[in-house]
N, C-alpha and C. Protein backbone atom coordinates (compact mmCIF):
# COMPACT_ATOMS: atom_id res chain seq x y z
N UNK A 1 -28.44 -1.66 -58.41
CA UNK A 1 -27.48 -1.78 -59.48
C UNK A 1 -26.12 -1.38 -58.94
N UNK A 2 -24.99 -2.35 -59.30
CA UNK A 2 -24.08 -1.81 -58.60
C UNK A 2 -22.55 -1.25 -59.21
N UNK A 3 -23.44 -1.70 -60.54
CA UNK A 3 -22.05 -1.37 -61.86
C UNK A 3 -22.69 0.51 -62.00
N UNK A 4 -21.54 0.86 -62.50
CA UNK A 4 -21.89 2.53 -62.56
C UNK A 4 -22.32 2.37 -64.09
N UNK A 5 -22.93 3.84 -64.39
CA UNK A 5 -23.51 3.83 -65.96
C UNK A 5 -21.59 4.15 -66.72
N UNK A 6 -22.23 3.14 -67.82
CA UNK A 6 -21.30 3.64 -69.09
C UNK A 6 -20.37 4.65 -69.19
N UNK A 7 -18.83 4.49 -69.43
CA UNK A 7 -18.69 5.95 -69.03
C UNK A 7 -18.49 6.46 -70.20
N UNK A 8 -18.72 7.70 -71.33
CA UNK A 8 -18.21 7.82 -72.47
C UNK A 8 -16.96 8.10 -72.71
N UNK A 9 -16.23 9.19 -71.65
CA UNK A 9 -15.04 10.04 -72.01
C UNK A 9 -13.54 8.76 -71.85
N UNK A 10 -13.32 8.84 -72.86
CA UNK A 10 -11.94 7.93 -72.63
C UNK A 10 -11.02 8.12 -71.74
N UNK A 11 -10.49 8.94 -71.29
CA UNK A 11 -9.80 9.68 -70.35
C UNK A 11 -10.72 9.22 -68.99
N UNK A 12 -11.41 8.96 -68.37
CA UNK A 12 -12.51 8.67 -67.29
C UNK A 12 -12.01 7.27 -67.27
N UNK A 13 -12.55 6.24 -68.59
CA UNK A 13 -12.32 5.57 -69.07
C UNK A 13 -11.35 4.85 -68.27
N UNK A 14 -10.20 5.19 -68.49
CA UNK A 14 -9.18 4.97 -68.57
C UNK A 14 -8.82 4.84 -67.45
N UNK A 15 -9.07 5.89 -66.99
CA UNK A 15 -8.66 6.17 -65.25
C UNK A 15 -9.46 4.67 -64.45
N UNK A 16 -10.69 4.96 -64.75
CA UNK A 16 -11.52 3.58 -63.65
C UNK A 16 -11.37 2.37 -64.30
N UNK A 17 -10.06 1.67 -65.23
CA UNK A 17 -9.77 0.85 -65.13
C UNK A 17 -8.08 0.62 -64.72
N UNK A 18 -7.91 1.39 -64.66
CA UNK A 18 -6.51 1.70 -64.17
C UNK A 18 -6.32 1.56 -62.08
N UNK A 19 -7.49 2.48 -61.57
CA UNK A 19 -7.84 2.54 -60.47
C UNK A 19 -7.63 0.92 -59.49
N UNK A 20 -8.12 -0.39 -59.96
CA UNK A 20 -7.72 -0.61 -58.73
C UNK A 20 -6.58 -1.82 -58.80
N UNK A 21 -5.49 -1.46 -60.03
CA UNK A 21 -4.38 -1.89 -60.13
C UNK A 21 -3.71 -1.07 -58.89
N UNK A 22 -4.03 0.51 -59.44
CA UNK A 22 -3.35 1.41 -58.60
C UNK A 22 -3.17 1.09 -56.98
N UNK A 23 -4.48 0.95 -56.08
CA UNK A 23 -4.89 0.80 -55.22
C UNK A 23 -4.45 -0.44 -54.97
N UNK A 24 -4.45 -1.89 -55.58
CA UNK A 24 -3.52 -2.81 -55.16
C UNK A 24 -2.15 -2.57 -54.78
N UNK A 25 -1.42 -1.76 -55.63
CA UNK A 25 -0.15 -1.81 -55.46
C UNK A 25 0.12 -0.49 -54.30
N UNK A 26 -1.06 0.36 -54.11
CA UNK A 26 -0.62 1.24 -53.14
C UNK A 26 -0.97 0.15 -51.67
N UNK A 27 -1.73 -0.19 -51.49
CA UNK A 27 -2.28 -1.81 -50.21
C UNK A 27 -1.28 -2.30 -49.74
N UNK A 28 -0.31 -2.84 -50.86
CA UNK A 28 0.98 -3.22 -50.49
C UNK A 28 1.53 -3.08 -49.18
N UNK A 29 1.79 -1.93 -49.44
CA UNK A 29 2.89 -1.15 -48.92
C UNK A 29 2.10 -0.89 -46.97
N UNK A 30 0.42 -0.97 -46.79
CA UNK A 30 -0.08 -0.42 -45.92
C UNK A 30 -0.35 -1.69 -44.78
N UNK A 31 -0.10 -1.19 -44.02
CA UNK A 31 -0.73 -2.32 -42.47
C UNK A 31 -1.72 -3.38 -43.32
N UNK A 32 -1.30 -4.42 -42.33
CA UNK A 32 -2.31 -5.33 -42.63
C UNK A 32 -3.73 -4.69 -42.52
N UNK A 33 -3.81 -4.34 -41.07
CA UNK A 33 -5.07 -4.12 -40.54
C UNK A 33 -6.38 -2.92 -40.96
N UNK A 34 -5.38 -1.85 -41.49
CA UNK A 34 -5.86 -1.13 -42.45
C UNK A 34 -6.50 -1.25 -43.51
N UNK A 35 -5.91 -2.13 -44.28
CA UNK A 35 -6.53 -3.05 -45.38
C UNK A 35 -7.37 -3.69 -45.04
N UNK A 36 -7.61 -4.67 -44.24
CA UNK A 36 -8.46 -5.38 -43.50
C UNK A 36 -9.74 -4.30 -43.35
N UNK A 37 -9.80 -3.18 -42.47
CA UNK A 37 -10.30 -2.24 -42.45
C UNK A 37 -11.32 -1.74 -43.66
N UNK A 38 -10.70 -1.28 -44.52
CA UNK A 38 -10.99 -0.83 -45.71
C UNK A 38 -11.86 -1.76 -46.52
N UNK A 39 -11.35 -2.91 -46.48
CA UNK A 39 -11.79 -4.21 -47.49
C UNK A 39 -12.96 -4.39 -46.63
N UNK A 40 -13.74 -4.83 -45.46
CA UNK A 40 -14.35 -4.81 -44.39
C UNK A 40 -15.81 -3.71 -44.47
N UNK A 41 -15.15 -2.39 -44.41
CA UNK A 41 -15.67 -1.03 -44.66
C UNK A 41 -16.34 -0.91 -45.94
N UNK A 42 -15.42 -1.22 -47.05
CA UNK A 42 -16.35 -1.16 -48.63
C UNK A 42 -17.49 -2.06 -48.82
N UNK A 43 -17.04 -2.98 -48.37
CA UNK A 43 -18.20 -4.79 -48.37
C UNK A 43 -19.64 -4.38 -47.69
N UNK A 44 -19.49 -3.88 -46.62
CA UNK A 44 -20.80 -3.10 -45.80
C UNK A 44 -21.37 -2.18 -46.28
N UNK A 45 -20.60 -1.01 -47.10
CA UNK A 45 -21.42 -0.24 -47.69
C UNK A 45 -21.79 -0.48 -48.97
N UNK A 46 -21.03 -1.57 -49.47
CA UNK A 46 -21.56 -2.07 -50.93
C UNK A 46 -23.15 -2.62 -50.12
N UNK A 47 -23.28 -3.59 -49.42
CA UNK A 47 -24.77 -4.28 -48.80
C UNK A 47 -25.76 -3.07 -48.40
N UNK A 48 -24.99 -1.89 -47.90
CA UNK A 48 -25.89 -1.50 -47.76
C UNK A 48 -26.70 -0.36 -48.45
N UNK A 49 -25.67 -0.08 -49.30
CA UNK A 49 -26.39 0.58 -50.83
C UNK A 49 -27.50 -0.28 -50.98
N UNK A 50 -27.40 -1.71 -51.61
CA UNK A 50 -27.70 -2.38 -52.14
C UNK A 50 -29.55 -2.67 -51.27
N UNK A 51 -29.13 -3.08 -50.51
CA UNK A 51 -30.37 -3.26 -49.40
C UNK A 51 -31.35 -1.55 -49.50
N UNK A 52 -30.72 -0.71 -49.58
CA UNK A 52 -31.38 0.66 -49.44
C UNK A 52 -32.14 1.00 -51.14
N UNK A 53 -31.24 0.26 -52.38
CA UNK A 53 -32.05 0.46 -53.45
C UNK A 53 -33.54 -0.74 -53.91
N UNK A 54 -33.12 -1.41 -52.80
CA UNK A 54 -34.17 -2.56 -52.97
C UNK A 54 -35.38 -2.30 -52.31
N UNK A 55 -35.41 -1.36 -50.33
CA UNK A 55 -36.08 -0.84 -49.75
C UNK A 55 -36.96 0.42 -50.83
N UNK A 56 -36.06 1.34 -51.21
CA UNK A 56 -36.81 2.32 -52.03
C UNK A 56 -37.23 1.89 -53.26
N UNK A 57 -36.81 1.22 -53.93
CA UNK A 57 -37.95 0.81 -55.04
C UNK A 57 -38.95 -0.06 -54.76
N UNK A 58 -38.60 -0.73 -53.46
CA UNK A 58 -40.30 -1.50 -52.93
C UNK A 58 -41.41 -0.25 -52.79
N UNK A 59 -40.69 0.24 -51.96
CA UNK A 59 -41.68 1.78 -51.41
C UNK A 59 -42.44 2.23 -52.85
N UNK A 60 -41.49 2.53 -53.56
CA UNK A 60 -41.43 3.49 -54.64
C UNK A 60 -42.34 2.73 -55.66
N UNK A 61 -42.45 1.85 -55.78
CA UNK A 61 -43.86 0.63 -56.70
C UNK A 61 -44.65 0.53 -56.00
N UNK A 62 -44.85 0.70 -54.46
CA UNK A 62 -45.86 0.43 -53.16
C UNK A 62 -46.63 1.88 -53.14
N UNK A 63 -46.11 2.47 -53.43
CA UNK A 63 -46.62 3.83 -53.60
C UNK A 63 -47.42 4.28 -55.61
N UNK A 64 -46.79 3.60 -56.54
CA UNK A 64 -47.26 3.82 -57.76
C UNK A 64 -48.50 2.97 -57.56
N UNK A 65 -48.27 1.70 -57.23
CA UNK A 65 -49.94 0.59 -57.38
C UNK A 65 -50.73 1.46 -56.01
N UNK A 66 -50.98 1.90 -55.24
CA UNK A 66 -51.38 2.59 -54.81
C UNK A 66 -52.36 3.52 -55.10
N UNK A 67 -51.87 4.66 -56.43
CA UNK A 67 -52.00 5.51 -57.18
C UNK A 67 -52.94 5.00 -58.18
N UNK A 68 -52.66 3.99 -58.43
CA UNK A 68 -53.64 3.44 -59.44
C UNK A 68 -55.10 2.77 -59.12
């Protein structure tokens, strides 16, 4: 899953939709290559969250039918 849970507090809220206006307009201003960097850097660890929650809930059902 790669959306975060719900957030209630408005103030939170607020902030993580605000966040990556912010972060665009701070990019601006930074090296290409940095950005490049970064954009590069997040993409890999987004896959590899992603790949690691798919590994452990195989395990993690491979291990419940098991049990049964």
């Amino acid at each position: 899953r790669l959306s975060p849970t719900p957030i209630q507090d408005p103030v939170q809220a607020k902030v993580m939709q605000i966040m990556p206006i912010a972060f665009s307009v701070l990019f601006l201003f930074f090296p290409s290559g940095l950005v490049l960097y970064w954009l590069i850097n997040n993409s890999l660890q987004i896959f590899q969250q992603w790949h690691m929650n798919r590994v452990i809930e195989r395990e993690t059902a491979a291990a419940a039918a098991k049990r049964r």
